[in-house]
N, C-alpha and C. Protein backbone atom coordinates (compact mmCIF):
# COMPACT_ATOMS: atom_id res chain seq x y z
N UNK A 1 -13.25 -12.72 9.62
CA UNK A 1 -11.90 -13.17 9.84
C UNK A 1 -11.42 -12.61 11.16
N UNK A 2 -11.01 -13.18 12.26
CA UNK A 2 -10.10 -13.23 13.32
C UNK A 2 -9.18 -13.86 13.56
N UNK A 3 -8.28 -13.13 13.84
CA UNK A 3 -6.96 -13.69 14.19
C UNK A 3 -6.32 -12.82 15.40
N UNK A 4 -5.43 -14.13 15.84
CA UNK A 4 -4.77 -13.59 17.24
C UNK A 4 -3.14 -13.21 17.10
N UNK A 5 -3.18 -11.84 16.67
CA UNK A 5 -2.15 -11.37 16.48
C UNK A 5 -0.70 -11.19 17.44
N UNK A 6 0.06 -11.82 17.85
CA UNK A 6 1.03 -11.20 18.99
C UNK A 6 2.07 -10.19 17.58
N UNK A 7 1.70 -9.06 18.24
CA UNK A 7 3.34 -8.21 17.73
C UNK A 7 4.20 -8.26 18.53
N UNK A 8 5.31 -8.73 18.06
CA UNK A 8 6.56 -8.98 19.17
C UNK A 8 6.64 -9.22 20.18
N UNK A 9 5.19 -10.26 20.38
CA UNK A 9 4.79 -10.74 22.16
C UNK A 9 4.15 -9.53 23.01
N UNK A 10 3.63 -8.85 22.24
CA UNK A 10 3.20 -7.73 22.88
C UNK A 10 1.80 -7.57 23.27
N UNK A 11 1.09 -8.13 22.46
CA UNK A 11 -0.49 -8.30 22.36
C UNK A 11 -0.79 -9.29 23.14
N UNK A 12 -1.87 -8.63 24.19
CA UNK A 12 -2.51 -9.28 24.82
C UNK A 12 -3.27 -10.89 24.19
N UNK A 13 -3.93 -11.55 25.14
CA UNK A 13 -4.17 -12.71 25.18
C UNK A 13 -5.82 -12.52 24.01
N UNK A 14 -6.42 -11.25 24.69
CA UNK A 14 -7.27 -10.94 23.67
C UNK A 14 -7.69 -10.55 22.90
N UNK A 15 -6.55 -9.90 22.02
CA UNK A 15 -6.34 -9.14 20.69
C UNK A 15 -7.28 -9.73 19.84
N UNK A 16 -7.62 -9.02 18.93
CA UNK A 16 -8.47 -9.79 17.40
C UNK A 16 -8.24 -8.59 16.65
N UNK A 17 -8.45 -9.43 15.60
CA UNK A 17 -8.59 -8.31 14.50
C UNK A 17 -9.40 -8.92 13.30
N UNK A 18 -9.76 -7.76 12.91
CA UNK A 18 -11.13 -8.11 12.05
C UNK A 18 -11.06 -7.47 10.78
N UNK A 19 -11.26 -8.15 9.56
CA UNK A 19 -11.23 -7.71 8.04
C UNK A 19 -12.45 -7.62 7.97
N UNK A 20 -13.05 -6.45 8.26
CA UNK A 20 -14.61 -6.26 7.71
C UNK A 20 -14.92 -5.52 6.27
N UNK A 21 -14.26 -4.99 5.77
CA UNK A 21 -14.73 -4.99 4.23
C UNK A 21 -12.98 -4.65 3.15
N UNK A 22 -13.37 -4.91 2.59
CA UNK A 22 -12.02 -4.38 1.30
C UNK A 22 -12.91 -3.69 0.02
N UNK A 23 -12.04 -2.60 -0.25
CA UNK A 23 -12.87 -2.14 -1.71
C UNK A 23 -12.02 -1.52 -2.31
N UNK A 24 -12.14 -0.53 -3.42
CA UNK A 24 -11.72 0.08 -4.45
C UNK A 24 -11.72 1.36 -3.58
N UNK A 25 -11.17 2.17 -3.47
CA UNK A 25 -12.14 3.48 -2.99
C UNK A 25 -11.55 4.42 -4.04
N UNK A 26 -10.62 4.50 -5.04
CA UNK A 26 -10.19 4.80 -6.01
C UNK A 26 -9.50 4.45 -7.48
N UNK A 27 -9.84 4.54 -8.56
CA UNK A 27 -8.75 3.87 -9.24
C UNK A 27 -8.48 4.99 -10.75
N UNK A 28 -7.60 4.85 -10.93
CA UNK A 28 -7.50 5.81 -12.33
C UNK A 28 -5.99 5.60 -13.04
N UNK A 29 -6.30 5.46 -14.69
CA UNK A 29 -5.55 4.79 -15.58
C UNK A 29 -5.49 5.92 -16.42
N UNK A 30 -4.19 6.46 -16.81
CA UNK A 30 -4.33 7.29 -18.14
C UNK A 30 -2.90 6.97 -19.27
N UNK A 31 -3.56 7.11 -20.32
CA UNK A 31 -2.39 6.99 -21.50
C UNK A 31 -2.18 8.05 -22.04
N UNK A 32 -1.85 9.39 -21.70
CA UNK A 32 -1.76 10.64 -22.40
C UNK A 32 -1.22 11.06 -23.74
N UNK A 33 -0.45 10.14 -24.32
CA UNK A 33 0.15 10.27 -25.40
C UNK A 33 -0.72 8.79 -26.21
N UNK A 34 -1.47 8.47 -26.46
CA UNK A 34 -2.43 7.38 -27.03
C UNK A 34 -2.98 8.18 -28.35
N UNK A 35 -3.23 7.84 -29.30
CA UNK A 35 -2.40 6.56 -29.84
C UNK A 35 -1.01 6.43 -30.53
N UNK A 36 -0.87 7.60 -30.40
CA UNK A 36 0.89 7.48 -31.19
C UNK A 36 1.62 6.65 -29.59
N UNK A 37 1.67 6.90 -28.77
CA UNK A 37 2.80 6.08 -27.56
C UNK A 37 2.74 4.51 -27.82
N UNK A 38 1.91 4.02 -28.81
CA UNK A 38 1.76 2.60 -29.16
C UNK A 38 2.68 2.22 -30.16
N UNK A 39 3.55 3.14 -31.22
CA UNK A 39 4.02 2.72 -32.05
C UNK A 39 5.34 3.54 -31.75
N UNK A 40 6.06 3.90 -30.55
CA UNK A 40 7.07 4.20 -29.93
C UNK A 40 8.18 2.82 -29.01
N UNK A 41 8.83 2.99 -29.75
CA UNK A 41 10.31 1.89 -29.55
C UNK A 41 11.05 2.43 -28.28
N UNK A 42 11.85 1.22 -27.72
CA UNK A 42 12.20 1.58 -25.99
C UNK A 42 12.14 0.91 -25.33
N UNK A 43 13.07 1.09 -24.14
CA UNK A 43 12.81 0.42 -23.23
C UNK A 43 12.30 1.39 -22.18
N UNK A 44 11.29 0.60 -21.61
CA UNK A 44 9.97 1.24 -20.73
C UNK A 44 11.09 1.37 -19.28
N UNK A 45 10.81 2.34 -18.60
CA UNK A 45 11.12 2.88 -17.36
C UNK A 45 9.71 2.71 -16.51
N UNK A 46 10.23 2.15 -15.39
CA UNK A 46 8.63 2.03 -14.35
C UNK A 46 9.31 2.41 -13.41
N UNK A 47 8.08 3.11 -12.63
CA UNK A 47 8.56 3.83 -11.70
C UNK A 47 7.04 3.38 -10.18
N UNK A 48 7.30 2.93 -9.59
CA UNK A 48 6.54 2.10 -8.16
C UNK A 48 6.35 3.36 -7.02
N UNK A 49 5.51 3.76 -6.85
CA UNK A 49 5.11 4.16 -5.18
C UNK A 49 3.88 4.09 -4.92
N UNK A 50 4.32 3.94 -3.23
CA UNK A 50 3.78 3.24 -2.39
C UNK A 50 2.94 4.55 -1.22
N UNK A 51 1.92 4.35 -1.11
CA UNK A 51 1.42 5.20 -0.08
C UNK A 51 0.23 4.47 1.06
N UNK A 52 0.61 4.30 2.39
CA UNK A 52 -0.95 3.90 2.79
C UNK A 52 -0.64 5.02 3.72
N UNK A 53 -2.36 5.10 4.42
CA UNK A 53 -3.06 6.10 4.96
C UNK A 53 -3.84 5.47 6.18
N UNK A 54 -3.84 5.98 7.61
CA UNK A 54 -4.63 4.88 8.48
C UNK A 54 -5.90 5.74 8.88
N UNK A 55 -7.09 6.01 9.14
CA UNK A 55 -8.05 7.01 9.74
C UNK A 55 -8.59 5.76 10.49
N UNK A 56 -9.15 6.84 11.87
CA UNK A 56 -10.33 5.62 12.62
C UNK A 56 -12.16 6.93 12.15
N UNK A 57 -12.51 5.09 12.17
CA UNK A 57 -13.82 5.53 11.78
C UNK A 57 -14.69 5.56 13.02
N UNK A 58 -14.06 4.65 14.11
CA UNK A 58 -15.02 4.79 14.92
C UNK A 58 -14.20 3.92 16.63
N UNK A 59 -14.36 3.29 17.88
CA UNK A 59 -13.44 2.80 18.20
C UNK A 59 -13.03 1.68 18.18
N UNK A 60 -12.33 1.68 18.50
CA UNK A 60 -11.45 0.14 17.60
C UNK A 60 -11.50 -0.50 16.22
N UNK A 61 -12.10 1.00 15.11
CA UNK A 61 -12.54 0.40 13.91
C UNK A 61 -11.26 1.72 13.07
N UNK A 62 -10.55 0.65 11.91
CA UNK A 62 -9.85 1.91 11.49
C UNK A 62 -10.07 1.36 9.66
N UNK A 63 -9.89 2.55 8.84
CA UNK A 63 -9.83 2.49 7.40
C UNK A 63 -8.11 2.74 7.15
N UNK A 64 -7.46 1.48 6.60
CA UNK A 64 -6.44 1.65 6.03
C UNK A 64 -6.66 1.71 4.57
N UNK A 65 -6.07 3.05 4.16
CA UNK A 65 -6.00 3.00 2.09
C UNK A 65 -4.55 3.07 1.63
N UNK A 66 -4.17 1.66 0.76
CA UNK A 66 -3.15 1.56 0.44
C UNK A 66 -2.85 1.89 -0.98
N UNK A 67 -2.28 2.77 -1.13
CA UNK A 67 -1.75 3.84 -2.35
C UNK A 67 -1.03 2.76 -3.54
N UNK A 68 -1.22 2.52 -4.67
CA UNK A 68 -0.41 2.56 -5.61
C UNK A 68 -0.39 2.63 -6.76
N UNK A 69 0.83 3.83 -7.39
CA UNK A 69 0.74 4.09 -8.40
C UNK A 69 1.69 3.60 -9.26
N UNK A 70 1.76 3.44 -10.48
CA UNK A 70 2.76 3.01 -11.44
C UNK A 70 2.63 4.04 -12.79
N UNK A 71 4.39 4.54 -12.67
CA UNK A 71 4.50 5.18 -13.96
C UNK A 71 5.18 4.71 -15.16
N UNK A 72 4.84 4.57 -16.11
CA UNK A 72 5.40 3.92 -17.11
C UNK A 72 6.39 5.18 -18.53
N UNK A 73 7.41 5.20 -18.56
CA UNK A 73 7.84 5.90 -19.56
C UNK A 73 8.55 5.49 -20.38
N UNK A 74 8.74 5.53 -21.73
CA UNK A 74 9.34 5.70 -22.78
C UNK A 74 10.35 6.64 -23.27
N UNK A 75 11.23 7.00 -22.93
CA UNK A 75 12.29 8.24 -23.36
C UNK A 75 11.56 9.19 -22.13
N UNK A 76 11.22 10.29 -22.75
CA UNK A 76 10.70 11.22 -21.71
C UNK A 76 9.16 11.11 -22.07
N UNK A 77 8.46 10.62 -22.50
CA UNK A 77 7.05 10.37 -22.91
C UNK A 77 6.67 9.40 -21.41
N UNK A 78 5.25 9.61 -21.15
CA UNK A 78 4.37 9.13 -20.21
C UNK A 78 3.92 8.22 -21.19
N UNK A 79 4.26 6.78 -21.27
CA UNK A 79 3.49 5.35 -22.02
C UNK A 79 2.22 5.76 -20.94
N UNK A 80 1.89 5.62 -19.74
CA UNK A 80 0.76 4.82 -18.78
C UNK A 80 1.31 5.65 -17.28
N UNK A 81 -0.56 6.29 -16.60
CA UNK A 81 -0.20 6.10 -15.22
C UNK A 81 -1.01 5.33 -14.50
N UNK A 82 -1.09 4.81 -13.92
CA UNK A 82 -2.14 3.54 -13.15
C UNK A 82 -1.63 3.84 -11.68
N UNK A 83 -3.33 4.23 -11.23
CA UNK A 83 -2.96 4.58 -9.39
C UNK A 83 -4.76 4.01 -8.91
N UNK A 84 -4.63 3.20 -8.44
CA UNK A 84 -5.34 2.50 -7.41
C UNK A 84 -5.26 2.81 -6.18
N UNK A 85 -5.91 3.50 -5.17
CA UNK A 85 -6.58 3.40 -3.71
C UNK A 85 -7.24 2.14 -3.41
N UNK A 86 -6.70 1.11 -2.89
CA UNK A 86 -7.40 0.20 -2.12
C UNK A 86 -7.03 -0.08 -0.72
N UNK A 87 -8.71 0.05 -0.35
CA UNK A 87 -8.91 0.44 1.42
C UNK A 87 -9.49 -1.05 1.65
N UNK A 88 -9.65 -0.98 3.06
CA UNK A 88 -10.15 -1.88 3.91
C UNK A 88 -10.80 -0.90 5.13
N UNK A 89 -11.98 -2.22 5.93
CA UNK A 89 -11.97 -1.34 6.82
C UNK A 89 -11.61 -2.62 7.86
N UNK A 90 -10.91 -2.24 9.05
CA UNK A 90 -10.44 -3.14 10.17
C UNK A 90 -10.58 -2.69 11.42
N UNK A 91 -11.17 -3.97 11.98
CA UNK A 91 -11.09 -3.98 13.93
C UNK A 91 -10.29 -4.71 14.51
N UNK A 92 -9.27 -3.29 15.14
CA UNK A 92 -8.51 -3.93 15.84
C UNK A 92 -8.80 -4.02 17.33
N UNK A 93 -8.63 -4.97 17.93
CA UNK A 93 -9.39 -4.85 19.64
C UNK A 93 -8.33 -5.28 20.30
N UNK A 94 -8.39 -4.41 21.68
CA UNK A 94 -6.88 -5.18 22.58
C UNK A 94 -6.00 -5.07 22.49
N UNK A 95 -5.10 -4.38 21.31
CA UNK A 95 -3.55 -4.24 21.27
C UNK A 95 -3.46 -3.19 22.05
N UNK A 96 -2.26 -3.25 22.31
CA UNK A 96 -1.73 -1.83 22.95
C UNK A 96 -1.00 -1.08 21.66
N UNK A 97 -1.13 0.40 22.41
CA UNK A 97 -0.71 1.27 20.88
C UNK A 97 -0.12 1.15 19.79
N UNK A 98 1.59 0.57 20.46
CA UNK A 98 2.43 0.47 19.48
C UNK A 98 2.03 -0.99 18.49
N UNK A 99 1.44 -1.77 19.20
CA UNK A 99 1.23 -2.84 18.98
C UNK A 99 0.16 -2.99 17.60
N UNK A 100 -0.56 -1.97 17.89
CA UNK A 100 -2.11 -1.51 17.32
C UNK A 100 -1.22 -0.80 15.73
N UNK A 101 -0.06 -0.10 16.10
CA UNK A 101 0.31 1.01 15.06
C UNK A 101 1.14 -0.22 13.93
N UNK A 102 1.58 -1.24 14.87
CA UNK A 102 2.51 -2.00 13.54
C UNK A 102 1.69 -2.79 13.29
N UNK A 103 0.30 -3.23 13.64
CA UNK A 103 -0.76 -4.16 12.73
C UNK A 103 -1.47 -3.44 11.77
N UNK A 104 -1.33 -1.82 12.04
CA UNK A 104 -2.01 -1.08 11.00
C UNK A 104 -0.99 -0.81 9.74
N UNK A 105 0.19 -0.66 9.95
CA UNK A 105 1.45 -0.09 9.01
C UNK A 105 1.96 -1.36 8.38
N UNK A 106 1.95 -2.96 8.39
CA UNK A 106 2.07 -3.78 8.64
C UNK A 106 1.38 -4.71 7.97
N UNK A 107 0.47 -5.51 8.76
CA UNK A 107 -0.61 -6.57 8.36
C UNK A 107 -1.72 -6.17 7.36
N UNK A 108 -1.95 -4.89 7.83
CA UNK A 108 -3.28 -4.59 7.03
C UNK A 108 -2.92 -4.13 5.57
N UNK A 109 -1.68 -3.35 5.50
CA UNK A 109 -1.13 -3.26 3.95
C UNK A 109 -1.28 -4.55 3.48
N UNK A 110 -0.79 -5.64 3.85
CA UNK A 110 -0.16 -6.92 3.51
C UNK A 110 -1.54 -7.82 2.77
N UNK A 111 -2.30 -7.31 3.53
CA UNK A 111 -3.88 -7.95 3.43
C UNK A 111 -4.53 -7.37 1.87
N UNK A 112 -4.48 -6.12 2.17
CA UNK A 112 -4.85 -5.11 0.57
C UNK A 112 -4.49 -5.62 -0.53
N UNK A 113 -2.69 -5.49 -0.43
CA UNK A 113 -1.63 -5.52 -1.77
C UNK A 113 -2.34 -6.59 -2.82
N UNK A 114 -2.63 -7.90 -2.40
CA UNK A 114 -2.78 -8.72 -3.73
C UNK A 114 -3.86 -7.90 -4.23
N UNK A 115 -5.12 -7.07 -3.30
CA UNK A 115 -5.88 -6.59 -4.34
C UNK A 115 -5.70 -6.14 -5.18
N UNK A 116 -4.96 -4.61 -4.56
CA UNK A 116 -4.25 -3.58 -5.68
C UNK A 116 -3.72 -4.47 -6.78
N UNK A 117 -2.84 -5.06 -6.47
CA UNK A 117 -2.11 -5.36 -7.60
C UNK A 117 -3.01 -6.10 -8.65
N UNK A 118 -3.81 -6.49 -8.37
CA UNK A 118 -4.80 -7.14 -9.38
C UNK A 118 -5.19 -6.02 -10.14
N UNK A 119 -5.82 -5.01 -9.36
CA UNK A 119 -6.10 -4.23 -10.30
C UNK A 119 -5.44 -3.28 -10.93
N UNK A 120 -4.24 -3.41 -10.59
CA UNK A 120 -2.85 -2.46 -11.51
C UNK A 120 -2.74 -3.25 -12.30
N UNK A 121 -2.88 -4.69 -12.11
CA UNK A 121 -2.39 -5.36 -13.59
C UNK A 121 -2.98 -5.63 -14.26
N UNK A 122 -4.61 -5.29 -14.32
CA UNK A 122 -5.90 -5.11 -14.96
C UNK A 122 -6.04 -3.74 -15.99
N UNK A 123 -5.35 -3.11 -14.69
CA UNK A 123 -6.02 -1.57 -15.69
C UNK A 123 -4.36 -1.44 -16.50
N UNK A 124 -3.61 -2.01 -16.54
CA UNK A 124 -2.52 -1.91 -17.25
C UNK A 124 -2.84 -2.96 -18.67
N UNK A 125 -3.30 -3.99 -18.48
CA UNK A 125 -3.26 -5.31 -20.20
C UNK A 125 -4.50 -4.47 -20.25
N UNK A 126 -5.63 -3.87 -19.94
CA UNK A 126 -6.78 -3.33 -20.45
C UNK A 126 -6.42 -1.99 -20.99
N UNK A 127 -5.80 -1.55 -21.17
CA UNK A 127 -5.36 -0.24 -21.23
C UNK A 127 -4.45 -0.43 -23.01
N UNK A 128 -4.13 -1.90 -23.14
CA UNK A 128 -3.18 -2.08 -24.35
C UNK A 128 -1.96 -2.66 -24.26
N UNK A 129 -1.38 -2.63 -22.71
CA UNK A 129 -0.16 -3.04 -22.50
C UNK A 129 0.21 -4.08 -22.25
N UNK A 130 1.35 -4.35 -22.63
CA UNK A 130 1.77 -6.04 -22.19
C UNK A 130 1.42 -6.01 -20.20
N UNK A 131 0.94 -7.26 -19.88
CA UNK A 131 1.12 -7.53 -18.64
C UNK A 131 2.10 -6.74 -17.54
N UNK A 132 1.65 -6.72 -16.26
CA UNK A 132 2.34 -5.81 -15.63
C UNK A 132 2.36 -7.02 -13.93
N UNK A 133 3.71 -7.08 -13.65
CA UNK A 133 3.78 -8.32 -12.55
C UNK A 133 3.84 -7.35 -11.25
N UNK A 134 3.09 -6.67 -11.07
CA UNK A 134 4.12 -6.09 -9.67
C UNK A 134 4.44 -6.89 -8.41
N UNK A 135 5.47 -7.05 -7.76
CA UNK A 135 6.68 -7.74 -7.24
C UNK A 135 6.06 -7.57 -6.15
N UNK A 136 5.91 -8.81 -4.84
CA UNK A 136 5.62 -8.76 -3.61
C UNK A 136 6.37 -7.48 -2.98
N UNK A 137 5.80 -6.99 -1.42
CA UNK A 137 6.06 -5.75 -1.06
C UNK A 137 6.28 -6.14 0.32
N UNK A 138 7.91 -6.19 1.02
CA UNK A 138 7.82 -6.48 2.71
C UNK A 138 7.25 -5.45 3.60
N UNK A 139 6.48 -4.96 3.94
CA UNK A 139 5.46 -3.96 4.60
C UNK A 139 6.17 -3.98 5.85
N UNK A 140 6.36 -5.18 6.49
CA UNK A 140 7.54 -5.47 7.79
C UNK A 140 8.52 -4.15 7.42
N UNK A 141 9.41 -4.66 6.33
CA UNK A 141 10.82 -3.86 6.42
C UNK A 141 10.32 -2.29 6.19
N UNK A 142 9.61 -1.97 5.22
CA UNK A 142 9.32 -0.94 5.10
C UNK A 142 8.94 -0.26 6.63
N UNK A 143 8.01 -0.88 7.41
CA UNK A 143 7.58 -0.57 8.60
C UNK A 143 9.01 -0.27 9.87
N UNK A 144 9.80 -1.28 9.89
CA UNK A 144 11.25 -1.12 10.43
C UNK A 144 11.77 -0.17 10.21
N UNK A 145 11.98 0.35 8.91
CA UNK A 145 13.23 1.58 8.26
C UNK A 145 12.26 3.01 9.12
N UNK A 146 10.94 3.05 8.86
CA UNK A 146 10.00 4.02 9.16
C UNK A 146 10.33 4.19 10.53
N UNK A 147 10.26 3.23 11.27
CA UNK A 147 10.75 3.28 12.72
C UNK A 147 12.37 3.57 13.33
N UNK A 148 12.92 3.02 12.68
CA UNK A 148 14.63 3.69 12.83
C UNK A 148 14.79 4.76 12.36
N UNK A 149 14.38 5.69 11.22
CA UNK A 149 14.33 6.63 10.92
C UNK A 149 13.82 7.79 12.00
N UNK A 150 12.76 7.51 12.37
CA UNK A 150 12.33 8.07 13.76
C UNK A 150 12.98 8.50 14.83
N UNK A 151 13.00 7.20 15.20
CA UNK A 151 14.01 7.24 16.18
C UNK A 151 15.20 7.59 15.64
N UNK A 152 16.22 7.73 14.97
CA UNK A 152 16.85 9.13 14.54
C UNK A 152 17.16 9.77 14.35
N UNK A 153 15.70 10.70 14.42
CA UNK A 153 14.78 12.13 14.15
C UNK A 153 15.24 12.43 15.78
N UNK A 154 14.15 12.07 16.52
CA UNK A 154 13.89 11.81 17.82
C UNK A 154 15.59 12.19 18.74
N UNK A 155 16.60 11.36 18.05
CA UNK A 155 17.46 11.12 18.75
C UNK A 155 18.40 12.41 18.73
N UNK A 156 18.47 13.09 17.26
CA UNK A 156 19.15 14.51 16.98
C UNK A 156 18.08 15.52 17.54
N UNK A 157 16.94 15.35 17.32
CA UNK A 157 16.79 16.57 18.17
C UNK A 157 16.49 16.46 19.47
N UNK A 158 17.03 15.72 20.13
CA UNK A 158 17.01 15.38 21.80
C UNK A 158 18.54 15.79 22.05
N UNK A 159 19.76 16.19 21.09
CA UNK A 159 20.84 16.59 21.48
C UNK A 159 20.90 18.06 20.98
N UNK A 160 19.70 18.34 20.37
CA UNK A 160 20.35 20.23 19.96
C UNK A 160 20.09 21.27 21.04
């Protein structure tokens, strides 16, 4: 897969980027209170986070692992925790930095997520539980707030 990415008109004419593998690189499901948490009444509390991680493996080759876990509770009881690591590995060629940093924080989450979520909503009905939908994720906005926040950071301590 290649594609010619412009971030905000920023990317050169010969940018590419490359989906060279997707995998699992972690996954783990627990029901700690099983089998009595099955015959416990309630309404379930879920609780969503989000983590990715960027490393380069080599140049212009980077491993993004996109974090997610889901907690499920019942009163103060743990029903379910379900946390999936799913990585990719990607070549990015030609961007310039910033350009390079919001296709990694960005696109490449965006690319992962349906995995993960497949397998959150796998290891959740396999586990005993009713179905589990988790809700598209704007990686954009998330990526925006990350950046205004920064800047700021940046901006208070450039006045102390």
């Amino acid at each position: 897969m290649t594609d010619n990415i412009p971030a905000n008109g920023g990317a050169e004419a010969g940018a590419q980027l490359q989906l060279q593998k997707v995998y699992i690189k972690d996954a783990s499901f627990e029901v700690p209170g099983a089998p009595q948490i099955f015959q416990e009444q309630g309404q379930p509390q879920v609780q969503l986070n989000l983590e990715h991680k960027v490393g380069t493996l080599g140049q212009d080759v980077y491993e993004v692992v996109l974090t997610v876990t889901v907690t499920c509770k019942l009163e103060e009881k743990t029903a379910y925790l379900a946390e999936v690591q799913q990585a990719g590995v990607f070549g990015v060629i030609g961007f310039d930095a910033a350009s390079r940093d919001a296709v990694l924080a960005t696109y490449c989450p965006n690319v992962l997520f349906p995995y993960a979520r497949q397998v959150i909503s796998d290891l959740i009905q396999n586990g005993g539980f009713p179905p589990f939908l988790l809700q598209p994720i704007n990686f954009d906005a998330l990526y925006a707030e990350q950046q205004r926040r920064q800047a700021e950071g940046q901006g208070l301590s450039g006045n102390a």
